[in-house]
Protein backbone atom coordinates (compact mmCIF):
# COMPACT_ATOMS: atom_id res chain seq x y z
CA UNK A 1 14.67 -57.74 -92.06
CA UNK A 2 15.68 -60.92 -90.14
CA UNK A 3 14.52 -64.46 -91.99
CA UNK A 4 11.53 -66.32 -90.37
CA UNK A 5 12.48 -68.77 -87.58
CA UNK A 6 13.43 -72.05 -88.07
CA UNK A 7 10.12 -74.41 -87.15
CA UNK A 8 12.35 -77.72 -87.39
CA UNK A 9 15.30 -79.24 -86.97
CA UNK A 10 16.00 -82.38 -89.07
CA UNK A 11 19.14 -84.73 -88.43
CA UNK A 12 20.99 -87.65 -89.47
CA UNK A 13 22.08 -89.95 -86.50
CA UNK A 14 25.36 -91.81 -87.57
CA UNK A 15 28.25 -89.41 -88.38
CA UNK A 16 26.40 -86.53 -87.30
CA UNK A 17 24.21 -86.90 -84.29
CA UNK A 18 26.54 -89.23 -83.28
CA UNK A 19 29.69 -91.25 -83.83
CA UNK A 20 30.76 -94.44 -85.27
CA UNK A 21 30.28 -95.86 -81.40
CA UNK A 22 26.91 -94.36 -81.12
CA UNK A 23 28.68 -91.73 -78.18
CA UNK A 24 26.46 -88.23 -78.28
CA UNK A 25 28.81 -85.91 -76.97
CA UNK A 26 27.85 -83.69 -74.06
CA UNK A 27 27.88 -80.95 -75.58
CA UNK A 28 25.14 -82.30 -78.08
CA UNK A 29 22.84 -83.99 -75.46
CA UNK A 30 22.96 -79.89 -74.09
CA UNK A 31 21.77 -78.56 -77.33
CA UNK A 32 19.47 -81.32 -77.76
CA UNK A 33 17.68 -80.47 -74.26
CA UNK A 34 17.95 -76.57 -75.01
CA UNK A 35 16.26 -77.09 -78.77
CA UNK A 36 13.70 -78.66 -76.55
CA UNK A 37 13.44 -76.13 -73.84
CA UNK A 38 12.89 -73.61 -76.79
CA UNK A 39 10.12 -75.99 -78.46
CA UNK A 40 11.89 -76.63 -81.89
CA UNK A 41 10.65 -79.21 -82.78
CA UNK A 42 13.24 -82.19 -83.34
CA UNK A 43 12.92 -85.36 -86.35
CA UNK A 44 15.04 -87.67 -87.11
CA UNK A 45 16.04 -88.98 -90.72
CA UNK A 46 18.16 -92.21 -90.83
CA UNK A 47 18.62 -95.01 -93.31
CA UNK A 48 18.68 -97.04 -89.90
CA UNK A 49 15.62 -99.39 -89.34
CA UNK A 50 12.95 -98.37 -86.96
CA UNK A 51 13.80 -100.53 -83.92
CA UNK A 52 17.47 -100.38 -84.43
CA UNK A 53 16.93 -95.83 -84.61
CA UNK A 54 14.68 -96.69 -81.44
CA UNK A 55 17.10 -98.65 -79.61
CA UNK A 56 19.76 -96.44 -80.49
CA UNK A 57 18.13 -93.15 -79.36
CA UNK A 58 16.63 -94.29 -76.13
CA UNK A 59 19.82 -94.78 -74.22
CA UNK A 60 20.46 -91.49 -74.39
CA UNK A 61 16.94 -90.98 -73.30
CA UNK A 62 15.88 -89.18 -76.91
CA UNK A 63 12.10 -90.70 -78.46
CA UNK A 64 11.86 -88.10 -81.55
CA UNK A 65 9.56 -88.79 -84.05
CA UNK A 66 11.63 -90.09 -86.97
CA UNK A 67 11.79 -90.82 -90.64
CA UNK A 68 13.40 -94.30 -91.17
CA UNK A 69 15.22 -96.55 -93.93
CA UNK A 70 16.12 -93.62 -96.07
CA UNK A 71 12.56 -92.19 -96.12
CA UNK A 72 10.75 -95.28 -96.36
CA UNK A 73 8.66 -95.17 -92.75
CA UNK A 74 7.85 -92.08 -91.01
CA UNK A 75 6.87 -93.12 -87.21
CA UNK A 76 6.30 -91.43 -83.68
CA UNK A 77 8.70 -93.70 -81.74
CA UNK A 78 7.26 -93.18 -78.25
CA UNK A 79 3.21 -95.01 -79.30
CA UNK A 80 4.45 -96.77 -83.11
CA UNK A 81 2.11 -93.91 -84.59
CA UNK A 82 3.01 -94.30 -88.77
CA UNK A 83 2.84 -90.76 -90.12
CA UNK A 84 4.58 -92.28 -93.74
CA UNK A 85 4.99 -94.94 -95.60
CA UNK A 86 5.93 -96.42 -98.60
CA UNK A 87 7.10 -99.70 -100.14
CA UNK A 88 7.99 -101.52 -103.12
CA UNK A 89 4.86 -102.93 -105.60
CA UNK A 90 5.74 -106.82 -105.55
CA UNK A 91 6.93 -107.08 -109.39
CA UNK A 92 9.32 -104.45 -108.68
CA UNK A 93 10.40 -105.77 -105.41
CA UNK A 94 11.04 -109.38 -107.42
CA UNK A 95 12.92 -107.29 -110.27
CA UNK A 96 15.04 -105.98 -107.57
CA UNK A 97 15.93 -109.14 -105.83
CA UNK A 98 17.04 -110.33 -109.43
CA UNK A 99 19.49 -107.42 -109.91
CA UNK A 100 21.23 -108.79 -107.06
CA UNK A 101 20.94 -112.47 -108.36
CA UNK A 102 22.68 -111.41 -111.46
CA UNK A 103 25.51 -109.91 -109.33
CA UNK A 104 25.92 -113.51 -107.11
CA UNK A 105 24.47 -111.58 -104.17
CA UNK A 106 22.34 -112.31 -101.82
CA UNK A 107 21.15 -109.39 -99.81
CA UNK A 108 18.86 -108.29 -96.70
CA UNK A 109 15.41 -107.59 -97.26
CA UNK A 110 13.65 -104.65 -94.87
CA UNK A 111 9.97 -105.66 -93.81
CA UNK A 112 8.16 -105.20 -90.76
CA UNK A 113 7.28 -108.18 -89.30
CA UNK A 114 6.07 -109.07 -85.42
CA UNK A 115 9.03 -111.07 -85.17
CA UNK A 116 11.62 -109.43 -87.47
CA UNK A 117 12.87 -106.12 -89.20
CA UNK A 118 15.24 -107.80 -91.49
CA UNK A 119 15.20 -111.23 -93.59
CA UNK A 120 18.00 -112.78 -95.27
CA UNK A 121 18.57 -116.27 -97.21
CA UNK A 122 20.81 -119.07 -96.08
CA UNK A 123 24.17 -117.34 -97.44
CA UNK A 124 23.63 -113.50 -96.97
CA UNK A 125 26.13 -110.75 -98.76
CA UNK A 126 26.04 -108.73 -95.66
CA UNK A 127 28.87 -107.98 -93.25
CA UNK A 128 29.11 -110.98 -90.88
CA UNK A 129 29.02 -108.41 -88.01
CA UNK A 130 25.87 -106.94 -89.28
CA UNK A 131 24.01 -109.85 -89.27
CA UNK A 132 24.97 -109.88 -85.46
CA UNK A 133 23.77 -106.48 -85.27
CA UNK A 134 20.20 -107.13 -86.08
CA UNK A 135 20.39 -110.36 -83.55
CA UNK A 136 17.25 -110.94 -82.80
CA UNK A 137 15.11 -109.16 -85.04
CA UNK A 138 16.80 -111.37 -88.01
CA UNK A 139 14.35 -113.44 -89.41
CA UNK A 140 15.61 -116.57 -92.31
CA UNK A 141 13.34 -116.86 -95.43
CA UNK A 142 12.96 -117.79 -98.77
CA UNK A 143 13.45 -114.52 -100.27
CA UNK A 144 11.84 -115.24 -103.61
CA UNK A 145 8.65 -115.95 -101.20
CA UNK A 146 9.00 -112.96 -98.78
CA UNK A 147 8.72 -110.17 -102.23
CA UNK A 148 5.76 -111.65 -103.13
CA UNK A 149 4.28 -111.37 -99.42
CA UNK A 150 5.61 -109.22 -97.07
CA UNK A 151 5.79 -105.35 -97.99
CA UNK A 152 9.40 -104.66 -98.54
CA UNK A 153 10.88 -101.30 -97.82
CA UNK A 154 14.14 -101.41 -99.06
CA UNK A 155 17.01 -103.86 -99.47
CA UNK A 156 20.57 -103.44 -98.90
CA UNK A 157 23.98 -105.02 -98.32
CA UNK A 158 26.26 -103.50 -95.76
CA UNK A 159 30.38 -103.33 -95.13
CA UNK A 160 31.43 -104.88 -98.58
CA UNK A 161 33.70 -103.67 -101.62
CA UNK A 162 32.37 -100.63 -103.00
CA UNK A 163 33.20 -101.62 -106.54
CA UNK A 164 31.19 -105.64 -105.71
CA UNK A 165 27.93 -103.69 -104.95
CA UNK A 166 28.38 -100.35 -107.79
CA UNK A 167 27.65 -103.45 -110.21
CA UNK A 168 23.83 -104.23 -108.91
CA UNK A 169 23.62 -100.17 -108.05
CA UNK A 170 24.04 -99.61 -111.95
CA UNK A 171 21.88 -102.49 -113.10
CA UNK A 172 19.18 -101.14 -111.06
CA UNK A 173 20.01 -97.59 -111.94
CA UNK A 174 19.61 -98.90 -115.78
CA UNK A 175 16.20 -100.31 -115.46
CA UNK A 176 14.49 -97.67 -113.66
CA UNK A 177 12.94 -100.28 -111.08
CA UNK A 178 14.23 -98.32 -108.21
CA UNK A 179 16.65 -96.07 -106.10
CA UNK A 180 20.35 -97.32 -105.79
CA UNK A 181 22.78 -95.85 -103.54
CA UNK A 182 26.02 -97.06 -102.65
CA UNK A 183 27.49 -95.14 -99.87
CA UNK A 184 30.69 -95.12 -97.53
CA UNK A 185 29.99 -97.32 -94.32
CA UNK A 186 30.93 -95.51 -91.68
CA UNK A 187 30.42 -98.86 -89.27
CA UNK A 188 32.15 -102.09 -90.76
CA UNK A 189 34.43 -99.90 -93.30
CA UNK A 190 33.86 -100.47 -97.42
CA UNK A 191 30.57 -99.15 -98.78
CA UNK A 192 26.79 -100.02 -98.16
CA UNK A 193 24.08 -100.50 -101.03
CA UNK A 194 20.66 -99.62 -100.67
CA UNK A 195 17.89 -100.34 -102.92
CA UNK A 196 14.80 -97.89 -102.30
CA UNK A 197 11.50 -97.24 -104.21
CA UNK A 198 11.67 -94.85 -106.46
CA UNK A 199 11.51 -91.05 -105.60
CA UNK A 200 11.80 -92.28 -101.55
CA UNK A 201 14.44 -89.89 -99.81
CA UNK A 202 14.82 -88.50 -96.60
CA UNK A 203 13.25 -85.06 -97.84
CA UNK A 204 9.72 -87.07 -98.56
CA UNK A 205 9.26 -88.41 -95.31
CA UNK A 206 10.17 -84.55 -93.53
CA UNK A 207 7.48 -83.43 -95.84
CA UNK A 208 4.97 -85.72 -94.51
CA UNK A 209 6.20 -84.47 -91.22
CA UNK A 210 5.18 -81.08 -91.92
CA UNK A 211 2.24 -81.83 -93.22
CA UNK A 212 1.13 -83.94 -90.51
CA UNK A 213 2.30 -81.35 -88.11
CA UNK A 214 1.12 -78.18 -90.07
CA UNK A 215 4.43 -76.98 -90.35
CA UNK A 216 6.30 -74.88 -92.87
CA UNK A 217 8.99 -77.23 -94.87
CA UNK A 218 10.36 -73.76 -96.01
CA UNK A 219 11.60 -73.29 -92.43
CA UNK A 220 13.89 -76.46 -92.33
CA UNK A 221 17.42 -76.48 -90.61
CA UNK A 222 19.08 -80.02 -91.65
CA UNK A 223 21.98 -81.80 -90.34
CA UNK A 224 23.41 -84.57 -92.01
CA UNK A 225 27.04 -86.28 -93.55
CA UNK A 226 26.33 -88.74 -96.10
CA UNK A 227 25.29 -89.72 -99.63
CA UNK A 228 21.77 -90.32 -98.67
CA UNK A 229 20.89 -87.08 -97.10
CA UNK A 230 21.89 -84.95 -100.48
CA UNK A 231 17.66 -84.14 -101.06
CA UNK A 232 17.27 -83.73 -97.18
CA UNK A 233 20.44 -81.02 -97.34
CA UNK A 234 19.13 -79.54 -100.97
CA UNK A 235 15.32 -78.70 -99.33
CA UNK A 236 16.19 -77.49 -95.95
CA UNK A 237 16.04 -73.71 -96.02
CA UNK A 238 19.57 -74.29 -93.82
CA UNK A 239 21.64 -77.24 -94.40
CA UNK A 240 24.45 -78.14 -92.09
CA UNK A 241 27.25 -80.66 -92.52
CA UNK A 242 30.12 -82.50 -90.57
CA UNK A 243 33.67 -81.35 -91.55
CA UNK A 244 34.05 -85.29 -92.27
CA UNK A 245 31.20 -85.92 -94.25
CA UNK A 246 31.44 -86.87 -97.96
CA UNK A 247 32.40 -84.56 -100.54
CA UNK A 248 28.90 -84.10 -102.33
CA UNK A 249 26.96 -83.67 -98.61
CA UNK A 250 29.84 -80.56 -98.25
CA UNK A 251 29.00 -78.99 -101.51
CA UNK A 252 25.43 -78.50 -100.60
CA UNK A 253 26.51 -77.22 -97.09
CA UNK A 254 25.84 -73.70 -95.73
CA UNK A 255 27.59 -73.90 -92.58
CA UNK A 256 30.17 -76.86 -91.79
CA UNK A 257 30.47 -78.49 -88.29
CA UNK A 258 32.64 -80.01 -86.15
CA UNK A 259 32.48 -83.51 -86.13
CA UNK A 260 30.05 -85.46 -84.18
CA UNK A 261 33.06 -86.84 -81.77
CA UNK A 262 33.59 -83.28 -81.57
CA UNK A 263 29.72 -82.07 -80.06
CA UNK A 264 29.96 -79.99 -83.77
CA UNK A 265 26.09 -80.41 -83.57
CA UNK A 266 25.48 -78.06 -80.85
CA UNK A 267 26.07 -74.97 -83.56
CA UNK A 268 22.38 -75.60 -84.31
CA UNK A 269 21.47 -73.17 -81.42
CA UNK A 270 23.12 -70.13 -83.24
CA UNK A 271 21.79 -71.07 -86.32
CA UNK A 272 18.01 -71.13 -85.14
């Protein structure tokens, strides 16, 4: 007796959608337009932030709905309509903010804001280039102020020495306050740190997907590569990964793909 069909696909975008110039391959942008000739449904789950996903995904003429920041926000892209979303209480998001004091860093903090998606002090840890990146969605703040204000969705520093950011990821780890994750950066080189609220992961915001849609979450297929899509990989019913993802996304793999420089993401339509 054959399994049920798949009712969604779920994938990362850099790495595995895509590559580290943001280049779908053609063979991918055919898949994606036969996954949507067949009505499977398509989300996206990315730690990127909603207008960079947006941006991203609409030269290649793609709006999927998407979850965003890790799991944080869970948004229709084409109207803004919110279908998740969760963010840090203020004492924790202060707490936070003073993990990376301890460490002499300074990092960015994710809000939504009319004006900006990202806020940073006067002498950010970030990547110089990813400051650039956000250009003019980069909004300069007293961060000390914007925790107690603004909701916060995450924080994060981006292209530095893994070993300079593992210390704030364990200090946070330690207290409990949140979800620290220090992966590879697959952009600027080094390793990324993000700073979540607790029990936020890509796998929460697909199952306020489903719910919102009245679909099955049993009847997943995920694609992803990194660190941060480990609970996304773990509850899809299929979980796919790049041949160059990390090690710990390729334990958890049923079937491994080609790269994304490689169109390895049109295998989806066999495994449907």
């Amino acid at each position: 007796m054959s399994a049920p069909p798949i009712e969604l696909v779920v994938t990362d975008l850099d790495g595995t959608l895509w590559d580290a110039g943001e280049r779908i391959h053609d063979r991918t942008l055919a898949a994606l337009r036969e996954l949507q000739d067949r009505r499977v449904p398509l989300l996206v789950a990315t730690g990127r932030r909603p207008r960079s996903a947006a941006t991203a995904l609409a030269r290649s003429g793609l709006t999927p709905p998407a979850v965003l920041l890790d799991g944080a926000i869970g948004r229709d892209l084409p109207d803004g309509r919110i279908f998740h979303r969760r963010c840090f209480a203020p004492d924790v998001a202060a707490a936070a903010l003073q993990a990376f004091a301890v460490e002499g860093l300074s990092p960015c903090v994710y809000v939504e804001r009319p004006d900006a998606d990202v806020v940073v002090g006067p002498d950010p840890s970030t990547h110089p280039r990813h400051v650039e990146m956000i250009g003019e969605w980069l909004g300069h703040d007293d961060l000390a102020g914007v925790v107690t204000r603004d909701p916060v969705y995450a924080f994060g520093v981006v292209g530095r020495d893994r070993d300079v950011l593992q210390g704030v990821a364990e200090r946070i780890a330690a207290s409990t306050i949140a979800h620290a994750l220090v992966t590879r950066d697959v952009f600027f080189g080094g390793a990324t740190l993000m700073v979540r609220p607790q029990g936020i992961n890509k796998w929460e915001g697909v199952l306020s997907f489903c719910a919102d849609r009245g679909l099955d979450s049993a009847h997943v297929l995920a694609l992803g590569d990194g660190e941060n899509d480990l609970e996304l990989l773990t509850g899809a019913r299929v979980s796919c990964v790049v041949s160059d993802g990390c090690d710990a996304a390729l334990a958890l793999a049923d079937h491994v793909i080609d790269p994304a420089h490689d169109g390895g993401w049109c295998r989806v339509l066999e495994l449907l």
